[in-house]
Protein backbone atom coordinates (compact mmCIF):
# COMPACT_ATOMS: atom_id res chain seq x y z
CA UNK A 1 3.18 -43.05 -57.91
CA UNK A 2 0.30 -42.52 -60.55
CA UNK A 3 -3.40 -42.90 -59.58
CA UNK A 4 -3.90 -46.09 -61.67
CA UNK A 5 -0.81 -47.46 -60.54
CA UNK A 6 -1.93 -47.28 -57.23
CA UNK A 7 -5.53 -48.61 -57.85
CA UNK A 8 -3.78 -51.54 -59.61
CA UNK A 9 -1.35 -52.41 -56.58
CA UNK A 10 -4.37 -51.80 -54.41
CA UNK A 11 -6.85 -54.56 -56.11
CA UNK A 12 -3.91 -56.86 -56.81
CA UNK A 13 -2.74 -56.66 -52.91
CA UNK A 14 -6.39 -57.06 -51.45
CA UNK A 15 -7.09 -60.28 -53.96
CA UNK A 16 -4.03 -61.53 -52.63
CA UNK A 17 -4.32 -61.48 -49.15
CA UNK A 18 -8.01 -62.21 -49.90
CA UNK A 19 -6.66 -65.79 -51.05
CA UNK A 20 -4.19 -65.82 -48.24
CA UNK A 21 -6.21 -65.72 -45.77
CA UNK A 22 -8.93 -68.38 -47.62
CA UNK A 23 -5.67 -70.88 -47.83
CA UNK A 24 -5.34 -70.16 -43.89
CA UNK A 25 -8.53 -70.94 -43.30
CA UNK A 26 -8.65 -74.00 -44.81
CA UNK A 27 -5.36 -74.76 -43.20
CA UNK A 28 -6.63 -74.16 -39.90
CA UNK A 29 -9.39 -76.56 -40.71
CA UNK A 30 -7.41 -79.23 -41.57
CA UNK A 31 -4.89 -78.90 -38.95
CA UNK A 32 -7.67 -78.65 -35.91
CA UNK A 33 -9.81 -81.28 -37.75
CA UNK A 34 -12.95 -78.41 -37.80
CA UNK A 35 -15.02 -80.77 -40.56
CA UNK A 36 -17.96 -77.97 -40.53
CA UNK A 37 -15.51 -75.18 -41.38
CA UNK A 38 -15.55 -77.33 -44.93
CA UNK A 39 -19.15 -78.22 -45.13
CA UNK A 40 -19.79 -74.47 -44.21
CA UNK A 41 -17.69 -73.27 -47.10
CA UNK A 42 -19.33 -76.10 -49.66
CA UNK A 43 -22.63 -74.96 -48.76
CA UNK A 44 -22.33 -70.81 -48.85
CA UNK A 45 -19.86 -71.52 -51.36
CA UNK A 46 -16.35 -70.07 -50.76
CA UNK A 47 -15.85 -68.25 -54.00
CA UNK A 48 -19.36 -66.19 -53.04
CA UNK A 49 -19.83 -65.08 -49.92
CA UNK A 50 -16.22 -65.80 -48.13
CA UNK A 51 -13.71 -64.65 -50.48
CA UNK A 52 -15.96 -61.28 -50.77
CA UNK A 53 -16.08 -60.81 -47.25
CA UNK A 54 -11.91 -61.70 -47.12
CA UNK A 55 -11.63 -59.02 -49.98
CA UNK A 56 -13.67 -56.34 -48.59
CA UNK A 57 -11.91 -56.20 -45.23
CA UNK A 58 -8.71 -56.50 -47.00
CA UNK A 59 -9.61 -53.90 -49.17
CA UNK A 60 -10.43 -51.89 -46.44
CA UNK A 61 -7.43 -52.92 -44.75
CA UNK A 62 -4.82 -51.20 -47.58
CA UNK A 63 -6.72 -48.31 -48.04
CA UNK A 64 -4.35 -46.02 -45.66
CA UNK A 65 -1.88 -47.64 -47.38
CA UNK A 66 -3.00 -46.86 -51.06
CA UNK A 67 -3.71 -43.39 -50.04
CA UNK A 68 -0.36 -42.74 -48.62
CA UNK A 69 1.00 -43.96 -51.92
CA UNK A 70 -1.28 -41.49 -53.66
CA UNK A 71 -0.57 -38.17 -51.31
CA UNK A 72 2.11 -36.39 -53.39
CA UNK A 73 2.86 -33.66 -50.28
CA UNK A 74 3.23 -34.92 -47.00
CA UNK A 75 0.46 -35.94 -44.66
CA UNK A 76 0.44 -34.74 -41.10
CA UNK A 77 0.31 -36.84 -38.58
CA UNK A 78 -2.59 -37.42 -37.10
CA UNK A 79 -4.23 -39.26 -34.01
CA UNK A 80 -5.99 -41.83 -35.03
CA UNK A 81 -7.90 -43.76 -31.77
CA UNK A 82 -6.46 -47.52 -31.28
CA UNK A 83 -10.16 -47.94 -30.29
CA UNK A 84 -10.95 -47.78 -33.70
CA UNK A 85 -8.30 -50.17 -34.82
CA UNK A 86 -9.35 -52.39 -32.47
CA UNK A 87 -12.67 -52.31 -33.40
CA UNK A 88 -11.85 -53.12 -37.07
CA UNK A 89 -9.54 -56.09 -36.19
CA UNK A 90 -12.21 -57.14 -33.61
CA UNK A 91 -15.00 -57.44 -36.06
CA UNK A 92 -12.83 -59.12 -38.85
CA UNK A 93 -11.97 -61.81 -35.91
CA UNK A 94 -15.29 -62.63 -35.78
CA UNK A 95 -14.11 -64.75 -38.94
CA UNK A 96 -12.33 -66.85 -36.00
CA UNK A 97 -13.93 -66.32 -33.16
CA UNK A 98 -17.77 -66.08 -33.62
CA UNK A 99 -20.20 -63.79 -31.58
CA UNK A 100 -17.24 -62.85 -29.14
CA UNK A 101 -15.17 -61.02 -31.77
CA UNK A 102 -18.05 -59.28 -33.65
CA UNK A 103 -19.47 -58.04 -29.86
CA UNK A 104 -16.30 -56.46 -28.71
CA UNK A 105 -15.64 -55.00 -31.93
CA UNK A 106 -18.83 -53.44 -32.11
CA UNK A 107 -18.62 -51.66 -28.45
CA UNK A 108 -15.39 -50.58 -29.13
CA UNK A 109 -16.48 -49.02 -32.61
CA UNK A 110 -19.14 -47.19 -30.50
CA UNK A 111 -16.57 -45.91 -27.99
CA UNK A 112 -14.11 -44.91 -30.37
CA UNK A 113 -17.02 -43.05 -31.98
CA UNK A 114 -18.18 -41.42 -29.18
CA UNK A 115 -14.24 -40.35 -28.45
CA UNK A 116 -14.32 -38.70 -32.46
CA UNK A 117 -17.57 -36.81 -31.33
CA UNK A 118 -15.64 -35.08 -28.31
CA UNK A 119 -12.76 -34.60 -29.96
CA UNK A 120 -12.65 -33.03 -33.08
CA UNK A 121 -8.98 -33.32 -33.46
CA UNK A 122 -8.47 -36.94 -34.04
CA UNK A 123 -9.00 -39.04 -37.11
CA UNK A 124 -9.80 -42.49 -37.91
CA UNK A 125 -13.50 -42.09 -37.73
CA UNK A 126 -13.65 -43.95 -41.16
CA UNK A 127 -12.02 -46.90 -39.15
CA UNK A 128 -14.14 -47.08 -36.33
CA UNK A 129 -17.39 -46.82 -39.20
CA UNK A 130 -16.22 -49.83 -41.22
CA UNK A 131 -15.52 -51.52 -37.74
CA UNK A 132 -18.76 -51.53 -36.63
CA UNK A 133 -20.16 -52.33 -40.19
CA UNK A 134 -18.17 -55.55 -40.31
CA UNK A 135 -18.92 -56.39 -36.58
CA UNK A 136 -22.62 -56.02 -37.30
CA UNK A 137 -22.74 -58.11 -40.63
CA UNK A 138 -20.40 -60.35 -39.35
CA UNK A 139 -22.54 -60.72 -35.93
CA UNK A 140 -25.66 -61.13 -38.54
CA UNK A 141 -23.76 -63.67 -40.37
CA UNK A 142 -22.95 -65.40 -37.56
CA UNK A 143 -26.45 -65.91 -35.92
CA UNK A 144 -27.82 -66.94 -39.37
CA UNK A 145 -24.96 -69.91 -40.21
CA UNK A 146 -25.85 -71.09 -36.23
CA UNK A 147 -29.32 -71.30 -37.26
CA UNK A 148 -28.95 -72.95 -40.16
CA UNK A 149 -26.52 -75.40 -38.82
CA UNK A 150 -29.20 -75.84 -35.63
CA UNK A 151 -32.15 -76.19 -37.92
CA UNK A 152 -30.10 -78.68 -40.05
CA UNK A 153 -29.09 -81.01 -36.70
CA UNK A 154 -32.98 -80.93 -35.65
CA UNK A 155 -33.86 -82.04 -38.90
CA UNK A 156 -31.43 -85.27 -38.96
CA UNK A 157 -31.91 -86.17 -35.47
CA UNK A 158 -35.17 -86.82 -36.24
């Protein structure tokens, strides 16, 4: 498959599980009647700050997939840690369960770093480094929209 072809079906596949995963959302919402998932979204504004986040990870999340559509020869296989898997799919939960999803992710990203440093011979360090990055914005993320949401209640119960 050609380079650009690839890059297409890359961007084209993360925008559309970007969206997917915004139409679950709001789903979810609706069906557990979470009114503050909504007022959330209104305020940050979907379109800026969640549909980026949704298309990052996803990006993120085809990338062994575009490259194996790339590799003309065969790649080895390689061990990549689950650690670091987890660690990615830890942080991203942090979408759905805050604080507890971004922590875990972010110790296992450190432990499945700390397994890469002994071990030379397994892969997926890139995994475990955009884990960590997501569990640490995410976490950041998290701890600002309580905040807000905090500062916003004291304000009204006034």
């Amino acid at each position: 498959m050609s380079a650009r072809a690839v890059a297409i079906f890359h961007g084209v596949g993360a925008t559309a599980l970007a969206v997917a995963m915004l139409f679950v959302g709001a789903a979810a919402a609706d069906a557990y009647v979470l009114p503050f998932i909504h007022s959330w979204a209104l305020a940050h504004g979907s379109i800026f700050v969640v549909f980026p986040a949704y298309f990052v990870l996803s990006y993120f999340f085809l990338l062994p997939v575009a490259r194996r559509l790339q590799s003309v020869d065969p790649v080895p296989a390689h061990r990549v840690p689950v650690l670091a898997i987890v660690s990615l799919l830890l942080s991203g939960s942090e979408v759905f369960i805050p604080f507890v999803g971004s922590v875990l992710g972010i110790t296992t990203g450190h432990l499945a770093l700390r397994r890469y440093k002994n071990n030379q011979q397994v892969t997926g360090v890139g995994i475990a480094l955009i884990g960590l990055v997501l569990g640490y914005l995410l976490l950041a993320y998290s701890i600002y929209v309580v905040g807000m949401v905090s500062w916003v209640a004291l304000r009204l119960g006034s």
